[in-house]
Protein backbone atom coordinates (compact mmCIF):
# COMPACT_ATOMS: atom_id res chain seq x y z
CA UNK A 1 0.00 0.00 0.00
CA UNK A 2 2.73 2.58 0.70
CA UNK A 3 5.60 3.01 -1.85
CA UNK A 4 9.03 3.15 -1.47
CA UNK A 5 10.75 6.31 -1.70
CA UNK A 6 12.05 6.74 -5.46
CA UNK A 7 13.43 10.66 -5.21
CA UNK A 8 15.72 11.68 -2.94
CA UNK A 9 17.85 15.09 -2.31
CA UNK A 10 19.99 16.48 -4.57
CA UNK A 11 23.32 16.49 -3.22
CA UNK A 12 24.89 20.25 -3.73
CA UNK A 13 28.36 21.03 -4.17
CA UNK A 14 30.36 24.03 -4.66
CA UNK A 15 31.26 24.82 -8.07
CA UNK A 16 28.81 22.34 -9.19
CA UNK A 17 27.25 23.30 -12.51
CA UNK A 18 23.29 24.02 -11.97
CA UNK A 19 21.12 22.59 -14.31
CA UNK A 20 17.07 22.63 -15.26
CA UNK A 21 17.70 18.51 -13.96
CA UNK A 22 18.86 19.48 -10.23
CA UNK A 23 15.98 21.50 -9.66
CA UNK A 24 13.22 19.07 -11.14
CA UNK A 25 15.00 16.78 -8.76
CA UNK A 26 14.50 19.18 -5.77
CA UNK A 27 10.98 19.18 -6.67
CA UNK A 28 10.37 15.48 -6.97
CA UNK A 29 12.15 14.87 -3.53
CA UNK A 30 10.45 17.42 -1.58
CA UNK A 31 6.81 15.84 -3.29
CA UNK A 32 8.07 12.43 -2.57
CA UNK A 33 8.73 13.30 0.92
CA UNK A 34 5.59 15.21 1.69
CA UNK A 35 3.75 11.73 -0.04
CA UNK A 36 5.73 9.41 2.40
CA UNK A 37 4.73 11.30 5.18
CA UNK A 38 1.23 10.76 4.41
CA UNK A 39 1.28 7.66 3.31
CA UNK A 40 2.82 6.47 6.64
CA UNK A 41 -0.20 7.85 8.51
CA UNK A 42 -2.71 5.74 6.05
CA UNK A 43 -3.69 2.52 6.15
CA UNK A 44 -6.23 0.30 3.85
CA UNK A 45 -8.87 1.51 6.13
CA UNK A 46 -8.90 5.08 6.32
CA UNK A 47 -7.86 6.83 3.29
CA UNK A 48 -10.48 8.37 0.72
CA UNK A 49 -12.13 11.61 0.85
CA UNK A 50 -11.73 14.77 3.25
CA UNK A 51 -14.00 16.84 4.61
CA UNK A 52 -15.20 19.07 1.72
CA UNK A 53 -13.62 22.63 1.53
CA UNK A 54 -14.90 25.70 2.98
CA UNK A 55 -18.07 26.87 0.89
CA UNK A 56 -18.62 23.50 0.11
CA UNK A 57 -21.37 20.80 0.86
CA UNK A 58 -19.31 17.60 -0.57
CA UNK A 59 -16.04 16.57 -1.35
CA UNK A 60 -16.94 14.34 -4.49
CA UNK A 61 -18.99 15.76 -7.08
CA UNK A 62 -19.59 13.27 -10.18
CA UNK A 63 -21.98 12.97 -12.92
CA UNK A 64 -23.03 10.56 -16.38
CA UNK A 65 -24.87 11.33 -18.93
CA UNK A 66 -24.35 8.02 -20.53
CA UNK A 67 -21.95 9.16 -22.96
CA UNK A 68 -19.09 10.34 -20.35
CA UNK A 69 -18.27 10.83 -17.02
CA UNK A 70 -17.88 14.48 -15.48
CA UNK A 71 -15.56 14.64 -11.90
CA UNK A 72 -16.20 18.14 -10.79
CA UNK A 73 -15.18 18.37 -7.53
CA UNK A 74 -13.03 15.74 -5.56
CA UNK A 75 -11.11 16.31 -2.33
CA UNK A 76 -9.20 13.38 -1.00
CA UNK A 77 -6.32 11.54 -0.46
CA UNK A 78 -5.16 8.36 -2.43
CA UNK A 79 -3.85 5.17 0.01
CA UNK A 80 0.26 6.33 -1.01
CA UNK A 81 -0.57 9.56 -0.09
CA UNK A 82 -1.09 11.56 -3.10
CA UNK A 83 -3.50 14.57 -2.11
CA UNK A 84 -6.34 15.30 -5.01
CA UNK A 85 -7.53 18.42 -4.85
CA UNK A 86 -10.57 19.51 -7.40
CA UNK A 87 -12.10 22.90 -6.89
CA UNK A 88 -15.92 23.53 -8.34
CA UNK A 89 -14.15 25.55 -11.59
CA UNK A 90 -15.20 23.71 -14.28
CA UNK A 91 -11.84 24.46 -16.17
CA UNK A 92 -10.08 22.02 -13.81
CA UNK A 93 -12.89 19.18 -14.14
CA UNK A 94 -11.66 15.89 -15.34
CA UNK A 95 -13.44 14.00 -18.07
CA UNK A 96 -13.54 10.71 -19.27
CA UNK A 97 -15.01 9.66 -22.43
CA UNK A 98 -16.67 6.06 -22.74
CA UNK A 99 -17.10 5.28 -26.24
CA UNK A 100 -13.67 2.92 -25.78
CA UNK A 101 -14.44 2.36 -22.16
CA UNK A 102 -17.91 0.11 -23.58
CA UNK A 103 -16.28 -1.27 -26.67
CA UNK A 104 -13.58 -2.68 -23.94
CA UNK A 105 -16.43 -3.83 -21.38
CA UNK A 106 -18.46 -5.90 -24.11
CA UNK A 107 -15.43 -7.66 -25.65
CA UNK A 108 -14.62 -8.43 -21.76
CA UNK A 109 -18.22 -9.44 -21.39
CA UNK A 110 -18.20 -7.19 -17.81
CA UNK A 111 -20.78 -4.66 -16.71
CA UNK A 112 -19.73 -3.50 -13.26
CA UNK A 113 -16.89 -1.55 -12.69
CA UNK A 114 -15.31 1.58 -10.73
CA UNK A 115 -14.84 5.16 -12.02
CA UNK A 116 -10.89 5.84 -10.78
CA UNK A 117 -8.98 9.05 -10.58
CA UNK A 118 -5.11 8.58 -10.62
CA UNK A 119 -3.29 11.34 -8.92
CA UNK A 120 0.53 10.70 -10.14
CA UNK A 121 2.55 13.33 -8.22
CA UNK A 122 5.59 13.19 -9.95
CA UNK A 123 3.21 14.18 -13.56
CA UNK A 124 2.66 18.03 -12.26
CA UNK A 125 0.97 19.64 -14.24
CA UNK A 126 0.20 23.83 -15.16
CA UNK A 127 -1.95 25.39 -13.33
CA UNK A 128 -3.50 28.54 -11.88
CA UNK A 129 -4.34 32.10 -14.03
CA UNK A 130 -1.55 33.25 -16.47
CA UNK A 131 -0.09 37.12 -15.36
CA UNK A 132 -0.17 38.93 -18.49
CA UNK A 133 2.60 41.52 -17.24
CA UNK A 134 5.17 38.77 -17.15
CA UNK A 135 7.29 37.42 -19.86
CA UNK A 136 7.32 34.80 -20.91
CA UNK A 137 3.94 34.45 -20.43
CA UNK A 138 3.06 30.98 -18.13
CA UNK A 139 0.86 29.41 -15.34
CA UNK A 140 2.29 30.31 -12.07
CA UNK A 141 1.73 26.54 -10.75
CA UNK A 142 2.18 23.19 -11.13
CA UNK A 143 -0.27 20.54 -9.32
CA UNK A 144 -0.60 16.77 -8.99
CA UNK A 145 -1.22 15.07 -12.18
CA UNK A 146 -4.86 13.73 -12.52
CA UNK A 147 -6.88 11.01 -14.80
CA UNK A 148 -9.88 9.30 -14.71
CA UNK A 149 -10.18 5.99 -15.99
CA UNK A 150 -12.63 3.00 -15.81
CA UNK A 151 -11.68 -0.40 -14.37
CA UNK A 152 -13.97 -3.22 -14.43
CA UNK A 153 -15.06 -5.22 -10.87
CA UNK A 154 -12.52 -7.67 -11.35
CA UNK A 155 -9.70 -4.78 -10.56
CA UNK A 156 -11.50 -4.13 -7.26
CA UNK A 157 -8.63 -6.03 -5.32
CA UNK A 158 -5.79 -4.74 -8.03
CA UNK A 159 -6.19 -1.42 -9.37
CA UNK A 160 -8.24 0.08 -6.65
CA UNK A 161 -5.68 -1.04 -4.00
CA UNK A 162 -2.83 0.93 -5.90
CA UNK A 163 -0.90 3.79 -3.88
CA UNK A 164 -2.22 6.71 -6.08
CA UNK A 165 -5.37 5.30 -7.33
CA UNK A 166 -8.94 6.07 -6.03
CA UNK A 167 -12.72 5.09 -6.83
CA UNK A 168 -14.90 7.40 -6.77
CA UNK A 169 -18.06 6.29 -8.21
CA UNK A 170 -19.66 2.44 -9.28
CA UNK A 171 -20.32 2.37 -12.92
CA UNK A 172 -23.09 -0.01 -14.64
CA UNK A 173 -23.80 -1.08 -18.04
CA UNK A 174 -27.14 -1.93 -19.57
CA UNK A 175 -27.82 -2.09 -23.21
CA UNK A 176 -25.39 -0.39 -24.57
CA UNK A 177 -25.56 2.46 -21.97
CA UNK A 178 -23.58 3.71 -18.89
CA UNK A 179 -24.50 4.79 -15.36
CA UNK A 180 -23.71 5.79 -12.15
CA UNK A 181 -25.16 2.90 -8.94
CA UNK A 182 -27.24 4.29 -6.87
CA UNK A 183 -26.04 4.19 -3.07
CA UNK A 184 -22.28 3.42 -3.99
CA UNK A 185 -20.30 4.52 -0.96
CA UNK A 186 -17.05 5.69 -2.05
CA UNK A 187 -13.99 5.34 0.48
CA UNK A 188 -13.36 8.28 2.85
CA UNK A 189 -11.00 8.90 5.78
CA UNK A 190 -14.05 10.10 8.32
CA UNK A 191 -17.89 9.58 8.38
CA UNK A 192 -18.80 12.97 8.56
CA UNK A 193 -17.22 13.78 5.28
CA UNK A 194 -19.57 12.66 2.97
CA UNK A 195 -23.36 13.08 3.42
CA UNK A 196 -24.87 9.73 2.53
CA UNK A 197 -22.41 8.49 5.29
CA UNK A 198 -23.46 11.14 7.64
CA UNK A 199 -27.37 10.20 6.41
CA UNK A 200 -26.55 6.80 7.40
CA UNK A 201 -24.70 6.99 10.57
CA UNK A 202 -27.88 9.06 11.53
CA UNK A 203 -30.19 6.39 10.78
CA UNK A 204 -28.26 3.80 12.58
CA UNK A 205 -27.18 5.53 15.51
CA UNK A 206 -31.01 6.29 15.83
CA UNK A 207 -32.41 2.89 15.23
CA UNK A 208 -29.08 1.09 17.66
CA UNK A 209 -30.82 3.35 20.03
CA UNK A 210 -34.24 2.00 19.93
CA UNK A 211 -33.07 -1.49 20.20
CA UNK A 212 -31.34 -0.59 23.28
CA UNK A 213 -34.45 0.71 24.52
CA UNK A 214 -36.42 -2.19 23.49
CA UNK A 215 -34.08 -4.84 25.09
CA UNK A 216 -33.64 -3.31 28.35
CA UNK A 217 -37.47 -3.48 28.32
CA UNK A 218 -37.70 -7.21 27.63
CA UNK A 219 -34.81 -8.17 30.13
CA UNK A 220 -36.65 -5.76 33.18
CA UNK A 221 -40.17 -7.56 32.12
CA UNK A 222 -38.31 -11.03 32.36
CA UNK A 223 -36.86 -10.23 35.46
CA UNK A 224 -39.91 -8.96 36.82
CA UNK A 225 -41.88 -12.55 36.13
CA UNK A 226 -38.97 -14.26 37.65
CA UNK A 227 -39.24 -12.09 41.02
CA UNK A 228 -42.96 -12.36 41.22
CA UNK A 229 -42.22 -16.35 41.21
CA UNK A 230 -43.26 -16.85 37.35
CA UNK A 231 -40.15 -17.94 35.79
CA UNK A 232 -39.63 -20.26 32.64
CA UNK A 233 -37.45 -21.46 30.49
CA UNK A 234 -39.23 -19.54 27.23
CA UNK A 235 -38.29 -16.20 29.54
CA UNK A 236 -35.11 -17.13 30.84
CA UNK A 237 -33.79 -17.32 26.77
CA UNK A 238 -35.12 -14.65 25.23
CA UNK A 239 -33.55 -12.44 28.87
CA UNK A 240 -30.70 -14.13 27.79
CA UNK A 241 -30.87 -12.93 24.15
CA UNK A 242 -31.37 -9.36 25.33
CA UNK A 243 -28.99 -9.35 27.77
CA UNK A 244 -26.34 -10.70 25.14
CA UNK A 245 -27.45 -7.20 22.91
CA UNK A 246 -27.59 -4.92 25.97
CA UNK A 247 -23.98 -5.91 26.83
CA UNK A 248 -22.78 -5.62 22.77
CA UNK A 249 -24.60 -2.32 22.43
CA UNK A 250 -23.52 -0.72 26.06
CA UNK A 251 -20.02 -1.64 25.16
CA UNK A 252 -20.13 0.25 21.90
CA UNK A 253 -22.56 2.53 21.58
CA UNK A 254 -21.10 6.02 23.86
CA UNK A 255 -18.19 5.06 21.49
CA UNK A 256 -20.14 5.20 18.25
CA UNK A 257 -21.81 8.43 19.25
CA UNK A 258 -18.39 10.13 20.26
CA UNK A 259 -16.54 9.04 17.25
CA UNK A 260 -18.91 7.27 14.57
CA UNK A 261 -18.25 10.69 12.41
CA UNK A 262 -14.87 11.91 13.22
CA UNK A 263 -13.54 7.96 12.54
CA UNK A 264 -13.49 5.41 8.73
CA UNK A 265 -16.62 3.99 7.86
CA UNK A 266 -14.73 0.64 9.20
CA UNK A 267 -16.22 1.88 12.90
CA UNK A 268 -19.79 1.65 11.94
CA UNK A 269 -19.25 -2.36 10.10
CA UNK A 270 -17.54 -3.24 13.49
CA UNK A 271 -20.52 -1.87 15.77
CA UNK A 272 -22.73 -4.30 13.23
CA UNK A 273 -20.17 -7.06 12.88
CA UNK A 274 -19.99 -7.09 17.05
CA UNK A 275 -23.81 -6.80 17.58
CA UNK A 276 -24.11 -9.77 15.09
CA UNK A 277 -21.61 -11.87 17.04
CA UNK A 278 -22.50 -11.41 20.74
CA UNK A 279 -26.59 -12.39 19.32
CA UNK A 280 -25.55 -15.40 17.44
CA UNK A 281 -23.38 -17.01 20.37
CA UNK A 282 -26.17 -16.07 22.91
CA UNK A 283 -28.50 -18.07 20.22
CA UNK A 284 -26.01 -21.36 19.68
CA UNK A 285 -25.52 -21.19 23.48
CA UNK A 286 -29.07 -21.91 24.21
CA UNK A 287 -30.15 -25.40 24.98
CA UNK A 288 -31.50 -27.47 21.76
CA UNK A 289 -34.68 -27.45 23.83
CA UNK A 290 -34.89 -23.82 24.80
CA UNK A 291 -34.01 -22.62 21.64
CA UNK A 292 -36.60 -24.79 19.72
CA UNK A 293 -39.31 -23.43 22.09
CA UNK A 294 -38.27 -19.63 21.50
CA UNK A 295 -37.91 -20.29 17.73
CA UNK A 296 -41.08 -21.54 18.22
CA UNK A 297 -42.60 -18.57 19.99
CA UNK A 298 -41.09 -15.96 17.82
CA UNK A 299 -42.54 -17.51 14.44
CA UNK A 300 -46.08 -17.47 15.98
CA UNK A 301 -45.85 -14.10 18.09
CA UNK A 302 -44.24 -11.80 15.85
CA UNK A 303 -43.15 -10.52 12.68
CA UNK A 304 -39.96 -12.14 12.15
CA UNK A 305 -39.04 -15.87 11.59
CA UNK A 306 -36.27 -17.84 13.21
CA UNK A 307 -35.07 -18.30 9.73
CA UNK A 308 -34.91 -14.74 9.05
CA UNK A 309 -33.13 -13.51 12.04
CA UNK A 310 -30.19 -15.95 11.44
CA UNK A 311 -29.76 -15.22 8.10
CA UNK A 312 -29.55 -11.82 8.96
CA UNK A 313 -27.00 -12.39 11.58
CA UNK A 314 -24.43 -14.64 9.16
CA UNK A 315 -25.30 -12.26 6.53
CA UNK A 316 -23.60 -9.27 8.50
CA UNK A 317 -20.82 -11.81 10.00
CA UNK A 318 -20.23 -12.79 6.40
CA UNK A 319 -20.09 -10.04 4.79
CA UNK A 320 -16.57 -8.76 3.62
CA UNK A 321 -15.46 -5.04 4.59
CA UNK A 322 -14.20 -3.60 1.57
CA UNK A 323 -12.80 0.29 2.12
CA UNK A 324 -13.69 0.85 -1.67
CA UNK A 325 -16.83 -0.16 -1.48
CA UNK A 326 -18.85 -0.24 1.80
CA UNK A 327 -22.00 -0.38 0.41
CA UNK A 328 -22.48 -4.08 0.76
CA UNK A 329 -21.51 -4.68 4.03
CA UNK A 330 -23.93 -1.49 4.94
CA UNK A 331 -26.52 -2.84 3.28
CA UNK A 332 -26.33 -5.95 5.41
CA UNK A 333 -25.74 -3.92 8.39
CA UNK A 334 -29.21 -2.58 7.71
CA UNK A 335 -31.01 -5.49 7.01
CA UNK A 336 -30.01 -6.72 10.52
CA UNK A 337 -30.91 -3.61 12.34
CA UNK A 338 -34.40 -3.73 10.82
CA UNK A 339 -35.20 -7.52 11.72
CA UNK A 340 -33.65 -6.63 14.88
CA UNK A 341 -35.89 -4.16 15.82
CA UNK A 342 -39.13 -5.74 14.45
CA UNK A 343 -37.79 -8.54 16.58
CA UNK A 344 -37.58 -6.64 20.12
CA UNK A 345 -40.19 -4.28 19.66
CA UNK A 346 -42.53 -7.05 19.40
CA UNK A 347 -40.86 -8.75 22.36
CA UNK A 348 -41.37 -6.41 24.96
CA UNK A 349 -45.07 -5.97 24.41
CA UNK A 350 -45.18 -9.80 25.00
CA UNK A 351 -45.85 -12.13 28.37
CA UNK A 352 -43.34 -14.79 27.22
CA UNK A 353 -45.78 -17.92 27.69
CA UNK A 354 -45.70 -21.17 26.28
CA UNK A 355 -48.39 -21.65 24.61
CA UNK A 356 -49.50 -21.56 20.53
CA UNK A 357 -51.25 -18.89 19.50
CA UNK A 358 -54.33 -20.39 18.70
CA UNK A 359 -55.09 -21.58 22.26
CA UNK A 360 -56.04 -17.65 22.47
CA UNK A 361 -58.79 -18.15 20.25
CA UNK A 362 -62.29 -19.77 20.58
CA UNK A 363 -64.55 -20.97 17.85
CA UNK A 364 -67.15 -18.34 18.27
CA UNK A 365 -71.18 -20.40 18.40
CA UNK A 366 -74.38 -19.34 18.70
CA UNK A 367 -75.82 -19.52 22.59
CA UNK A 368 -78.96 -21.00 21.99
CA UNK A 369 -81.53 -19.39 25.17
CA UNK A 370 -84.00 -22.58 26.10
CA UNK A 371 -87.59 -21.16 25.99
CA UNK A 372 -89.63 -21.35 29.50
CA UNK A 373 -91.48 -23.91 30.22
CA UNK A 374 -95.42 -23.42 29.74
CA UNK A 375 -96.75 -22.58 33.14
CA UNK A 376 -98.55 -25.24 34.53
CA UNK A 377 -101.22 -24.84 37.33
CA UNK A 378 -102.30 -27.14 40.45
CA UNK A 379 -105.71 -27.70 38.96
CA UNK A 380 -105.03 -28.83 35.75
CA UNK A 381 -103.95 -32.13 36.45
């Protein structure tokens, strides 16, 4: 992930003879230096985009019309440490034409792949507003050398993993013509950078919340039956199933508040990936028995299935965290949040009693009212 260092000081001597070389040289030193410096502060888990710039809502601002892609804006920070800096002036925009781009994707027979700029810092390049009182006339500047390219899925592991390359956007094609995926979340060094991550951390921060709420309802309610001399077994595992997601979330969640925005997006998959964990073991750890008798209960008392709850659970303990592309593992993050809460908010309504749900119910019949007797007197017998 980091490269070596490839330019190094010029050594100066007196009476050396200066030349266009030694100061290029100075230059690619004191870039490679300022790179390596970065770099060593990055890992595969926290580089991507920066907060956006002052004035600014976002640091990524991309767009397809089908025929090319448009990077407007894009402030970031490749995993070597090359900085990309792209204001909202649409002379410094980067485009990418995809006329070869699709005649390369259908010959490879792919239609997923990542949008990629490649900052090269040793390919500056002119930059900034000419002064027209100085001869010869020139751009005061030089910046980091930028491309944008397309890469097919396959190159997720390759290309995307390379020291000055970054994706920035998930690119589909259908018959014949290209777009930009929907909920692609791009890799950034902090949460609060980017607003569908800040969007999401909201939603899950709220919802992690809830379930806290809901589980410390259903573990006081169990303890309350067991007190009043009403334990059973039903109660005793689904306290212990709470109890397992009151000690996951209390662990975690002060943290997640405090830091979910200011830290990588790996924070929020290790809340899930935790939460998923400490529920699954508390589930294998019940008795056969027990377990069958609160699958049992929670098919027939509310609006989740055994089956679905597991799956939801492997699914988030399955799922691979990839820093280029964290929708997926979000996504099943999610997925287990919602069941999750279904799942407790149902429970601690409930009396956790054995017994099937149609024992509550009684064939409804007509009462048939016997008509009186015909009134009979002494004398006629």
């Amino acid at each position: 992930m980091l490269p070596s260092i490839t330019h190094w000081p010029v050594n100066w001597a007196d009476g050396m003879k200066i030349t266009r070389g030694h100061l290029l040289a100075t230059d690619d030193a004191t870039r490679d230096m300022a790179r390596d410096a970065a770099g060593t502060m990055l890992s595969g888990l926290d580089y991507g985009l920066l907060p956006p710039a002052a004035g600014q809502d976002t640091p990524l601002r991309i767009t397809c019309d089908g025929q090319s892609v448009v990077l407007s804006v894009c402030r970031a920070i490749t995993p070597g440490g090359a900085r990309i800096e792209l204001s909202t002036d649409p002379a410094d925009a980067l485009t990418l034409p995809l006329t070869a781009v699709r005649e390369a994707w259908v010959r490879m027979g792919q239609s997923v792949g990542y949008v990629v700029v490649e900052a090269n810092p040793f390919d500056p390049q002119p930059h900034g507003q000419p002064d027209p009182d100085e001869e010869p006339l020139r751009y005061p500047f030089v910046w980091t050398g930028l491309r944008l390219s397309a890469v097919p899925v396959a190159s997720l592991h390759t290309t995307l993993a390379a020291a000055y390359h970054l994706p920035v956007a998930k690119l589909l094609l259908a018959n014949g013509v290209f777009s930009l995926a929907e909920g692609y979340l791009p890799p950034t060094r902090m949460v609060g950078s980017v607003p569908d991550y800040r969007d999401l951390y909201h939603s899950l921060r709220k919802r992690l919340s809830e379930l806290l709420t809901h589980a410390t309802a259903i573990l006081v309610r169990v303890r309350t039956n067991a007190r009043s001399g009403q334990p059973n077994a039903l109660a005793t595992s689904i306290g212990y199933v709470a109890e397992a997601c009151l000690h996951s979330l209390g662990n975690q969640l002060d943290s997640f508040q405090l830091r979910g925005m200011h830290e990588s997006p790996v924070g929020l998959a290790e809340v899930g990936k935790r939460l998923a964990r400490s529920l699954q073991i508390a589930i294998q750890s019940t008795p056969d028995r027990e377990r069958e008798a609160m699958f049992n209960y929670i098919k027939n008392w509310t609006p989740v299935t055994p089956v679905e709850w597991e799956t939801t659970l492997q699914e988030m303990l399955d799922t691979t965290y990839e820093h280029a592309d964290c929708q997926p593992i979000m996504a099943s993050f999610i997925r287990m949040n919602d069941c999750l809460y279904r799942l407790f908010s149902k429970l601690s309504d409930l009396n956790y009693l054995e017994r099937s749900k149609d024992e509550f119910f009684v064939e409804k019949q007509d009462i048939v009212t016997p008509k009186p007797a015909a009134k009979v007197g002494f004398w006629s017998k």
